[in-house]
Protein backbone atom coordinates (compact mmCIF):
# COMPACT_ATOMS: atom_id res chain seq x y z
CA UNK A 1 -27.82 151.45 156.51
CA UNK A 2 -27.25 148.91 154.28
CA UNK A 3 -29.42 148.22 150.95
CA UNK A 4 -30.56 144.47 150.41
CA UNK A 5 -30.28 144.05 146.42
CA UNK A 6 -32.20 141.02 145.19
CA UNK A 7 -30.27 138.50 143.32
CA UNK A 8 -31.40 137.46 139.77
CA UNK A 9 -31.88 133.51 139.72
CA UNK A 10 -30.05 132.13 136.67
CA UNK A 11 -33.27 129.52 136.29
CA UNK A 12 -35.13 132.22 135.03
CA UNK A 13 -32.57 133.89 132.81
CA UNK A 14 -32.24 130.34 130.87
CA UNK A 15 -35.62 130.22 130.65
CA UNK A 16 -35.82 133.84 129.29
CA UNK A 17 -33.61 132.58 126.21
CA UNK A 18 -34.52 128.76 125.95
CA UNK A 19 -38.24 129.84 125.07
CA UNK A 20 -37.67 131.71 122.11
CA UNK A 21 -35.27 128.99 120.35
CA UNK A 22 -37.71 126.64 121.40
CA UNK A 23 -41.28 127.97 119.67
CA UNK A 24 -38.38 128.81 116.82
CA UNK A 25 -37.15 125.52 116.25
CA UNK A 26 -41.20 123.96 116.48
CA UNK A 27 -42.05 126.48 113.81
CA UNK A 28 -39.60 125.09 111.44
CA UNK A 29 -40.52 121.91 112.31
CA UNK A 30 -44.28 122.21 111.76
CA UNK A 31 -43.39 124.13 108.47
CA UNK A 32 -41.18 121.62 107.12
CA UNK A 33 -43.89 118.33 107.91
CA UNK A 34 -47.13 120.68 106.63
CA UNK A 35 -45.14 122.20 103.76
CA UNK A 36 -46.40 120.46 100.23
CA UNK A 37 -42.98 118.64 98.77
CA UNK A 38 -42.44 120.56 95.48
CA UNK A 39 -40.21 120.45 92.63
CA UNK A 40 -39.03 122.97 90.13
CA UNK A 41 -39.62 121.93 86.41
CA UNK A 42 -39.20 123.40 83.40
CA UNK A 43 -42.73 123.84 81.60
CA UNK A 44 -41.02 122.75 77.24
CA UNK A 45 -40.52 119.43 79.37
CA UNK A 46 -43.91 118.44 79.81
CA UNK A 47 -47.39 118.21 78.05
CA UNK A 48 -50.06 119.87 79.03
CA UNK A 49 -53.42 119.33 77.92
CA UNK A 50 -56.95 120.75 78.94
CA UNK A 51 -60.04 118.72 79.72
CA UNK A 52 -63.06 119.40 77.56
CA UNK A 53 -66.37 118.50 77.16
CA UNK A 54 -66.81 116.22 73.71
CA UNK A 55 -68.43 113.15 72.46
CA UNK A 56 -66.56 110.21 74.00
CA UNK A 57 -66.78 106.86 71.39
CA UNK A 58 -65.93 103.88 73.01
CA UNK A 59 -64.00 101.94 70.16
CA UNK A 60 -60.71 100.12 69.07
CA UNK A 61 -57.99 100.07 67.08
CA UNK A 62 -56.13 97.14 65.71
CA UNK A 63 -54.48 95.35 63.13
CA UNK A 64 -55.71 92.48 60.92
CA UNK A 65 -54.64 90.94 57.92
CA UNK A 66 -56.52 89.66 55.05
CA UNK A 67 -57.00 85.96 54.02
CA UNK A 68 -59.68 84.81 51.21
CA UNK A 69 -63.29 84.00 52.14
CA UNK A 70 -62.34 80.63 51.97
CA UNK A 71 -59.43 77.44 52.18
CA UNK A 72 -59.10 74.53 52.59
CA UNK A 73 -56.03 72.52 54.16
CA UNK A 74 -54.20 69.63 51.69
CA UNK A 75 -54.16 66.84 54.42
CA UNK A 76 -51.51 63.62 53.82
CA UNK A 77 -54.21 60.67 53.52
CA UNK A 78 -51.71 58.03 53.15
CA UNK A 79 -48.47 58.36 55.43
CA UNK A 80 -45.18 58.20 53.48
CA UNK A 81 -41.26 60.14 52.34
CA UNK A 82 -42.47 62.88 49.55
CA UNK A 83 -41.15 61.29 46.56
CA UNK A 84 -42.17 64.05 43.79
CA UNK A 85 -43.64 67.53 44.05
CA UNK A 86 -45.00 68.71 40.50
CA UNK A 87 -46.09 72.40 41.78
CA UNK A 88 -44.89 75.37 43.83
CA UNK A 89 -46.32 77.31 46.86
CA UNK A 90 -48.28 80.26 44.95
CA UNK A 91 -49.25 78.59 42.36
CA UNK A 92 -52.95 78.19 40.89
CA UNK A 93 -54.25 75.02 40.37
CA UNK A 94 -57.35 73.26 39.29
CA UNK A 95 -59.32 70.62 40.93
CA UNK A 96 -57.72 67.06 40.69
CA UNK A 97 -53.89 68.65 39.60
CA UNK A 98 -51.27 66.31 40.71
CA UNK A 99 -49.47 68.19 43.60
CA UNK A 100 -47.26 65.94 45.16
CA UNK A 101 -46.57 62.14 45.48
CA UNK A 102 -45.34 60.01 48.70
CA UNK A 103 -43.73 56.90 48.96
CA UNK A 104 -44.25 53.97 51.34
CA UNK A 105 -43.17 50.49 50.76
CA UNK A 106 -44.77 48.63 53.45
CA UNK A 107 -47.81 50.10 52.94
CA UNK A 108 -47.87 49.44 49.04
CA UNK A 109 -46.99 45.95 49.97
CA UNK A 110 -50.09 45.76 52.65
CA UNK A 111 -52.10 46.73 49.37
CA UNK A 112 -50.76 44.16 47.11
CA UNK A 113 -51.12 41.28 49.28
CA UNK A 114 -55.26 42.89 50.34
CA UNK A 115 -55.64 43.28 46.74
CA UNK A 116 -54.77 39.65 46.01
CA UNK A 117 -56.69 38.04 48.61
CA UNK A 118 -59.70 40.27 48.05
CA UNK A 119 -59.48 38.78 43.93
CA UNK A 120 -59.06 35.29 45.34
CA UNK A 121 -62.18 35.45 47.63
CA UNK A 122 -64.05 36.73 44.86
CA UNK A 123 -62.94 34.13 42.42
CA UNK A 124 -63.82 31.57 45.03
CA UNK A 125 -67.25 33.11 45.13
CA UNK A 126 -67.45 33.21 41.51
CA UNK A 127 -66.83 29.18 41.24
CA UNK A 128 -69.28 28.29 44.04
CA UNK A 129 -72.27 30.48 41.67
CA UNK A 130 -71.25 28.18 38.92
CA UNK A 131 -71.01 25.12 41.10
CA UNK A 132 -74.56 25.87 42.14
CA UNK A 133 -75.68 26.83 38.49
CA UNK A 134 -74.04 23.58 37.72
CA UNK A 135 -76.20 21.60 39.87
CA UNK A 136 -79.40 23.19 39.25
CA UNK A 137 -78.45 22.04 35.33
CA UNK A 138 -78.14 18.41 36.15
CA UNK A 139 -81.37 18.70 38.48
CA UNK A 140 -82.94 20.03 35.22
CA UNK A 141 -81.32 17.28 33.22
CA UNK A 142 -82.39 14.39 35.71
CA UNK A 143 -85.86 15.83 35.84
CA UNK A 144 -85.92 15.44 32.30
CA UNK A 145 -85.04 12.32 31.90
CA UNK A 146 -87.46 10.92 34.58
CA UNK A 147 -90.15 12.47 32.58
CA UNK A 148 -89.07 10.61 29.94
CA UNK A 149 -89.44 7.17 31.73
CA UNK A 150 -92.68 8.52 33.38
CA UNK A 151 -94.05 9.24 29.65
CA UNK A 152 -92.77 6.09 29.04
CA UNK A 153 -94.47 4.39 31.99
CA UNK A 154 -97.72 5.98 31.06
CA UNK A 155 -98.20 5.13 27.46
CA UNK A 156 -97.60 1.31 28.70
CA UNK A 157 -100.10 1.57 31.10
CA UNK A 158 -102.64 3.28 28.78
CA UNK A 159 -101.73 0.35 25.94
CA UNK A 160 -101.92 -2.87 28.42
CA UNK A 161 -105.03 -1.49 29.96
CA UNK A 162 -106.59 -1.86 26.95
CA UNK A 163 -105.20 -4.99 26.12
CA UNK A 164 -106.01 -6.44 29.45
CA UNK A 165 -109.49 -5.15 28.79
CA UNK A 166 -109.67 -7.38 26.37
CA UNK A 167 -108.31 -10.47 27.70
CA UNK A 168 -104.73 -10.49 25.01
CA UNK A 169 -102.26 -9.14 28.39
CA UNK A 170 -101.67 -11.58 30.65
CA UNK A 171 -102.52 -10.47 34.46
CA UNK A 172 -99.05 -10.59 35.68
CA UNK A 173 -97.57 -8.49 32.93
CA UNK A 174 -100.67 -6.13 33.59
CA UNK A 175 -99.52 -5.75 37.27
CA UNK A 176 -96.54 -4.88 36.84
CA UNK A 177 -96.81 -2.48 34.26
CA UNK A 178 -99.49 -0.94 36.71
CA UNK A 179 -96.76 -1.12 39.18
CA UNK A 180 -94.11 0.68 37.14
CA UNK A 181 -96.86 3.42 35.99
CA UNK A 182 -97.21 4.23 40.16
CA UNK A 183 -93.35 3.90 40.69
CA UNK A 184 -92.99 6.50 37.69
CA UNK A 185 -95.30 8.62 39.50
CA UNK A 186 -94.11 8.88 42.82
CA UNK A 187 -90.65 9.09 41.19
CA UNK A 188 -91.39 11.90 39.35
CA UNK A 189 -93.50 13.83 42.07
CA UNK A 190 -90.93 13.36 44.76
CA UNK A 191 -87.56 14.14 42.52
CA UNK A 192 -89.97 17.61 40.80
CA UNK A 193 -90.45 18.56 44.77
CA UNK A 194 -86.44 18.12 45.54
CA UNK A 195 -86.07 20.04 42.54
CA UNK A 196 -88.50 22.72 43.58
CA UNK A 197 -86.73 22.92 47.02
CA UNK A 198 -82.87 22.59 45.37
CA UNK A 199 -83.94 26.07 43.04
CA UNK A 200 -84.71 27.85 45.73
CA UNK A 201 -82.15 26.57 48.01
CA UNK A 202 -79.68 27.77 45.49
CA UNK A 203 -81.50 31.15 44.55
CA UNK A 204 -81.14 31.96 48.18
CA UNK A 205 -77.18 30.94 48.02
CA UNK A 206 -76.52 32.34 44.89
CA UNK A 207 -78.65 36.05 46.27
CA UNK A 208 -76.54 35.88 49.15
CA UNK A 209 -73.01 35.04 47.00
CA UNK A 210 -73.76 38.12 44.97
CA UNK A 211 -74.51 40.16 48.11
CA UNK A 212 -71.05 39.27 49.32
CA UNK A 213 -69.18 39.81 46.00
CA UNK A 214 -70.69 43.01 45.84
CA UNK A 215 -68.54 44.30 49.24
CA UNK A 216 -65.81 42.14 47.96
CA UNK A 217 -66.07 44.69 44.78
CA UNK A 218 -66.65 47.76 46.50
CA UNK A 219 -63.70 46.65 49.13
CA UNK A 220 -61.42 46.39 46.02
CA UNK A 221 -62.42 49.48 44.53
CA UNK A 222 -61.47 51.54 47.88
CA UNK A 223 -58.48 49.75 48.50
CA UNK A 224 -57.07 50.58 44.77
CA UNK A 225 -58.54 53.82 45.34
CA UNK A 226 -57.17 54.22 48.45
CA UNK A 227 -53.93 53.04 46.50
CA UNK A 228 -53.89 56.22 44.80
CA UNK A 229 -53.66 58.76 47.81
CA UNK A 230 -50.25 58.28 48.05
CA UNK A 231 -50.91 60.94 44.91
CA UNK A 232 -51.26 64.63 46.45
CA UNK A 233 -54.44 66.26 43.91
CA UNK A 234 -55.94 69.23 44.41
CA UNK A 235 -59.40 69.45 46.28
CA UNK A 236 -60.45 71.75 44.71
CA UNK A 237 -59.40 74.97 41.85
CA UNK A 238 -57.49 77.77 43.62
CA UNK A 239 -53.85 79.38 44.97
CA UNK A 240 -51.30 76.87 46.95
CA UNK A 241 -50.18 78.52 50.18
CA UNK A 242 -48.55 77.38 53.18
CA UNK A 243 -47.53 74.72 50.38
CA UNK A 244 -43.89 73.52 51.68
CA UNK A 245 -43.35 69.47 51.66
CA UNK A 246 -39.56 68.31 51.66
CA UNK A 247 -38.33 65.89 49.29
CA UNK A 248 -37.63 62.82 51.31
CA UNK A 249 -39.20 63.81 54.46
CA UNK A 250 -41.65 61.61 55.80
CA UNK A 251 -45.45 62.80 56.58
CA UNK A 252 -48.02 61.07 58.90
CA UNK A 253 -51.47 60.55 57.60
CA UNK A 254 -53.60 63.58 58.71
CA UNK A 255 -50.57 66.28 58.53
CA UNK A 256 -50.93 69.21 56.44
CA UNK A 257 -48.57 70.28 53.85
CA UNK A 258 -50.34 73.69 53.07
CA UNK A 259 -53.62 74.93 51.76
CA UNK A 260 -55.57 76.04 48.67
CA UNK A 261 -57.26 79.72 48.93
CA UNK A 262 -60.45 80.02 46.90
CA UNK A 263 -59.97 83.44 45.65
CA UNK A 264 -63.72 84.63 45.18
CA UNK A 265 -63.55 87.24 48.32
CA UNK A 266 -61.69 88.05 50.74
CA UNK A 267 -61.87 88.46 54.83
CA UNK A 268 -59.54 90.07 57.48
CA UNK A 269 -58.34 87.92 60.12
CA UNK A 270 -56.98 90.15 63.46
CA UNK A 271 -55.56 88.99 67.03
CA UNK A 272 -57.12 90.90 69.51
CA UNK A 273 -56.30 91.41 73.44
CA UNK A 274 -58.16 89.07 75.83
CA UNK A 275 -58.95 92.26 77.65
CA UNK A 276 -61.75 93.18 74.64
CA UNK A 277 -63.17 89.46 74.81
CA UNK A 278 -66.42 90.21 76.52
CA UNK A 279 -66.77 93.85 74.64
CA UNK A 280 -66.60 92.15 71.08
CA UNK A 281 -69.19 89.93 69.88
CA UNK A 282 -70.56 89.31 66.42
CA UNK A 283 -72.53 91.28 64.49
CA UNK A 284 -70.59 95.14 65.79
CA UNK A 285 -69.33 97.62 63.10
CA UNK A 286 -66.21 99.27 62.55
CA UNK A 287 -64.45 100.53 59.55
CA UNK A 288 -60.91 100.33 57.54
CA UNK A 289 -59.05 102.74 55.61
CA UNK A 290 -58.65 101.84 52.20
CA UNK A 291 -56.59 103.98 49.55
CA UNK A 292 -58.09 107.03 51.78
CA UNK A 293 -61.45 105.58 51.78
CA UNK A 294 -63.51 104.31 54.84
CA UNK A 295 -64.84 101.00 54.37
CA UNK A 296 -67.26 99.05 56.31
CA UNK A 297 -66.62 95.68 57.88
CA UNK A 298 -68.79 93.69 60.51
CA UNK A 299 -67.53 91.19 62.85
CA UNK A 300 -68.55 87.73 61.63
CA UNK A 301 -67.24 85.62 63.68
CA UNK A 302 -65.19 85.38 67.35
CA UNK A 303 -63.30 82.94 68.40
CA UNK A 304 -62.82 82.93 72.14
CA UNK A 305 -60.10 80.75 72.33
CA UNK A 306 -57.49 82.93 74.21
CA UNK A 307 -53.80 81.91 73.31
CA UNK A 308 -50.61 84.22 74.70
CA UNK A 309 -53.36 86.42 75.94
CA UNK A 310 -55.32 87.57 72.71
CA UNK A 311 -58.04 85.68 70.55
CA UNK A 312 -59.07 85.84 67.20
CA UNK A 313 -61.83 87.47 65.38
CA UNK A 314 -62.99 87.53 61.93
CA UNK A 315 -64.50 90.32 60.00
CA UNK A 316 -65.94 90.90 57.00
CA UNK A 317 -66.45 93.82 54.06
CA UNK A 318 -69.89 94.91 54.01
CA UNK A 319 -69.92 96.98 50.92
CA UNK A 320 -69.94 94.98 48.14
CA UNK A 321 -67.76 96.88 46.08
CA UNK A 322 -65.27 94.91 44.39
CA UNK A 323 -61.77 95.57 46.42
CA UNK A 324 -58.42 95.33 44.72
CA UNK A 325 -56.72 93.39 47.98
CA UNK A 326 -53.84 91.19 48.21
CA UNK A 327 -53.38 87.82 50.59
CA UNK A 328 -51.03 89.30 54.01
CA UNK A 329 -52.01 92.99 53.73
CA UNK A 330 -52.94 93.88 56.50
CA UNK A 331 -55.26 96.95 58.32
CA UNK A 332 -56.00 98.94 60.86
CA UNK A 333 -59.30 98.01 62.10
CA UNK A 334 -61.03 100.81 63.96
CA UNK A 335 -63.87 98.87 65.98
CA UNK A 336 -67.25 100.88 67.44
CA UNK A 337 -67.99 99.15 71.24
CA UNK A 338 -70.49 101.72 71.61
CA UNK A 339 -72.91 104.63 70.40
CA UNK A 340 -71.20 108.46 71.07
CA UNK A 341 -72.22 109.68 74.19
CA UNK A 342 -71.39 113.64 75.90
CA UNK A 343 -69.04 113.45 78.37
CA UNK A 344 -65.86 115.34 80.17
CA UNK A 345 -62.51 113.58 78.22
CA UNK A 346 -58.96 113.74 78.88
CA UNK A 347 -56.40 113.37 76.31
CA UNK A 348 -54.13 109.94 76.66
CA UNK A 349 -50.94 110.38 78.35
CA UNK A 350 -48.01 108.65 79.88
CA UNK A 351 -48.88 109.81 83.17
CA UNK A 352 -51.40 106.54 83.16
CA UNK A 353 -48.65 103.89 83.78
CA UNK A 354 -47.47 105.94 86.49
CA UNK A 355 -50.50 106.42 88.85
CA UNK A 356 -53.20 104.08 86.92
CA UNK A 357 -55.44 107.28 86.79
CA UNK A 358 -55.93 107.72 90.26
CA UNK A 359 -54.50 111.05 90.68
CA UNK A 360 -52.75 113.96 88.46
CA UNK A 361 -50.97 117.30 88.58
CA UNK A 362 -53.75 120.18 87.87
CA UNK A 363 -52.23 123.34 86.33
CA UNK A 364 -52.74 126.34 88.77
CA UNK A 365 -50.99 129.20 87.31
CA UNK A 366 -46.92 128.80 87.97
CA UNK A 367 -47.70 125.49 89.74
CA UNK A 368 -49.36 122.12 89.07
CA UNK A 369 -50.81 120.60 92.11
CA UNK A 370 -51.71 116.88 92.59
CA UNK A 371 -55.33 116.16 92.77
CA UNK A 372 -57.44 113.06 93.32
CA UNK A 373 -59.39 111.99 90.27
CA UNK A 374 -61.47 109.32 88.86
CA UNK A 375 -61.19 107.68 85.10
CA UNK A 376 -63.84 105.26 83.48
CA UNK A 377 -63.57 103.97 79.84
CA UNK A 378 -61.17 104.77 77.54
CA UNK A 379 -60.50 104.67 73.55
CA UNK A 380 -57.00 105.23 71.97
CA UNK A 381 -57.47 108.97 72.03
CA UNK A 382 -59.04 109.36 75.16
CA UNK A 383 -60.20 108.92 78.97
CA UNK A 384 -63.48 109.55 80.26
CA UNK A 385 -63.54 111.19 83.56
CA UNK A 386 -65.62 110.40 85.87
CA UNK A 387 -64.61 112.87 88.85
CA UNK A 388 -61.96 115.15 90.21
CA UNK A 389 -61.45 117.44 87.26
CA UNK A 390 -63.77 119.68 85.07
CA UNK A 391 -63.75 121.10 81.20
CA UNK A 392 -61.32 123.72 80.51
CA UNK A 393 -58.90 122.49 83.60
CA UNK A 394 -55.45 122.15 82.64
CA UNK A 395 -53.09 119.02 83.69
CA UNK A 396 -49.79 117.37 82.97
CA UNK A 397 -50.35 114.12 80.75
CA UNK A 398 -46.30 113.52 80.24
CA UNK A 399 -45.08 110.62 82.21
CA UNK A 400 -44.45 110.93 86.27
CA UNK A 401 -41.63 108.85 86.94
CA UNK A 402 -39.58 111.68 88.61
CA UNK A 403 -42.72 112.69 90.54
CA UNK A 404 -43.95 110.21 92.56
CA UNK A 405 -43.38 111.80 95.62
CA UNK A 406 -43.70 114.90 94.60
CA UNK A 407 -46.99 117.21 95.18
CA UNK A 408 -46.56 120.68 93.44
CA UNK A 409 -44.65 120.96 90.07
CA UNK A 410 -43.28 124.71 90.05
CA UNK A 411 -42.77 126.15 86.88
């Protein structure tokens, strides 16, 4: 009898051999998406630097340049072409030193014709005081001559009273001489009150003549004063700088053609990044390194005018030693924003401007691995971290350009 053998199905032999290459080709799958993206590196190419416990400063550096205490800018008062310069920028000069000298024509001749008007309204002035002194003269001279005929008048009357009295004077001359007596009278009362009234009349006139010659005269004197500005002098007794006119350029009034320094002290002047604007105020402390000495300045003064992003600030020695500076040197200004405090630092690195301190590679034996971290102020030595790393850790501070995407640095 016949034995039934049992066919193999060819389903199951595929299925046999399709498994294995299968779970195979997942496992290198699943290694190749959970497998950390590394990249070999060789260790003299970066820096390495450990994390340490220290006393974090929160200060900055930055340059400023000395200036003296204090200048003040030559301003042209009197628009014109420079016609003469008698000095040169550096210089020292003394207070009322002829500097420079302008030039303009019209301007002269706007002068000239002021100036003569201004005499001629004075002169004019001058002839209606003596007009009125006139007057009052032949008021005085009238009075006097009226007392005169009043005396006159009066010593008739006094005689022909008498006379009448006793009967020599007729009546009719007596009347009338008592007539001319009473005319006299009222004559002279009436012309002494006109006089009375002219005098003060005229005092009142000539008060308010004077009045107005006196502006006349004090307009004259600034307009020939004002005559001379087209003459540059010094201000004041110091060094010229900035000092740079052009013969035969023209200047409007207002512009500056330099400066004088005072030199009795000196101050540093710096340019500072908008970034520090609200951190810097007046009053805060910081120091300069002189000949290999540490001096003392303050902050005296901040301007928050921000210009190309950065403002100015002013600072000042504190010591009181006499300094042996020079105008334009300049510093470097180390400024304290505040008091030293314990904390966990990290040295400054390039690796920064590459991930903006959100993350770096953490040594770990033959490998660096990226790690999360957290960085809060900083000075130009150091970072303050806040979280993600701890003293004694070791990390890569060189720049990341070439890891970006990378997660383990192998060494």
């Amino acid at each position: 009898m016949d034995t039934i053998v049992a066919r193999k199905s060819k389903k199951n032999k595929y299925l046999l051999i399709g498994l294995p290459l299968f779970f195979l080709a997942g496992f290198f799958v699943y290694s190749a998406v959970t497998k950390k993206r590394s990249l070999d590196v060789n260790p003299n190419e970066i820096t390495i630097k450990t994390v340490e416990n220290a006393f974090f400063e929160d200060f900055i550096v930055f340059q400023a340049k000395v200036e003296p205490l204090n200048s003040m800018l030559l301003n042209v008062i009197e628009g014109g072409s420079i016609q003469e310069i008698f000095v040169e920028n550096g210089d020292f000069v003394q207070k009322g030193q002829p500097l420079a000298r302008l030039y303009n024509p019209n301007t002269e001749l706007g002068y000239m014709t002021q100036e003569t008007s201004m005499i001629e309204q004075i002169n004019n002035l001058n002839k209606a005081k003596l007009d009125l002194r006139n007057q009052e003269l032949n008021l005085a001279k009238d009075l006097v001559a009226i007392e005169h005929d009043f005396l006159d008048a009066k010593n008739l009357y006094i005689l022909n009273e008498r006379l009448y009295k006793e009967e020599i004077l007729s009546k009719n001359e007596w009347e009338t001489t008592k007539e001319n007596y009473r005319f006299q009278t009222e004559r002279k009362n009436i012309i002494q009150q006109s006089t009375q009234k002219e005098k003060q009349a005229n005092a009142i006139l000539i008060a308010q003549i004077g009045n107005s010659q006196g502006i006349m005269q004090k307009s004259l004197e600034i307009l020939r004063k004002n005559k001379k500005n087209f003459l540059v002098t010094a201000p004041l007794a110091g060094r010229l700088s900035s000092f740079e006119p052009v013969l035969g350029k023209n200047y409007v009034a207002g512009e500056s053609i330099g400066k004088i320094d005072v030199m009795k002290g000196y101050k540093l002047m710096a340019d500072v990044d908008e970034f520090y604007l609200e951190k810097i105020s007046e009053g805060q402390k910081g120091t300069v390194d002189h000949k290999g000495e540490s001096v003392p300045v303050v902050i005296s003064k901040v301007i928050p005018e921000v210009k190309g992003g950065r403002f100015q600030v002013e600072l000042q020695f504190t010591n009181g030693k006499e300094l042996d500076l020079r105008q334009g040197l300049s510093f470097g200004v180390r400024l304290m924003l505040s008091q030293k405090t314990k904390s966990t630092v990290l040295s400054k690195g390039s690796f920064y401007q590459d991930t903006a301190g959100k993350w770096i590679f953490v040594v770990n034996g033959d490998k660096a691995e990226r790690r999360e971290i957290k960085l809060g102020r900083e000075n130009p030595l150091y970072y303050e971290v806040l979280g993600g790393l701890k003293a004694g850790e070791r990390v890569v501070t060189s720049g990341y350009k070439d890891y970006m995407e990378v997660e383990v640095l192998k060494f």
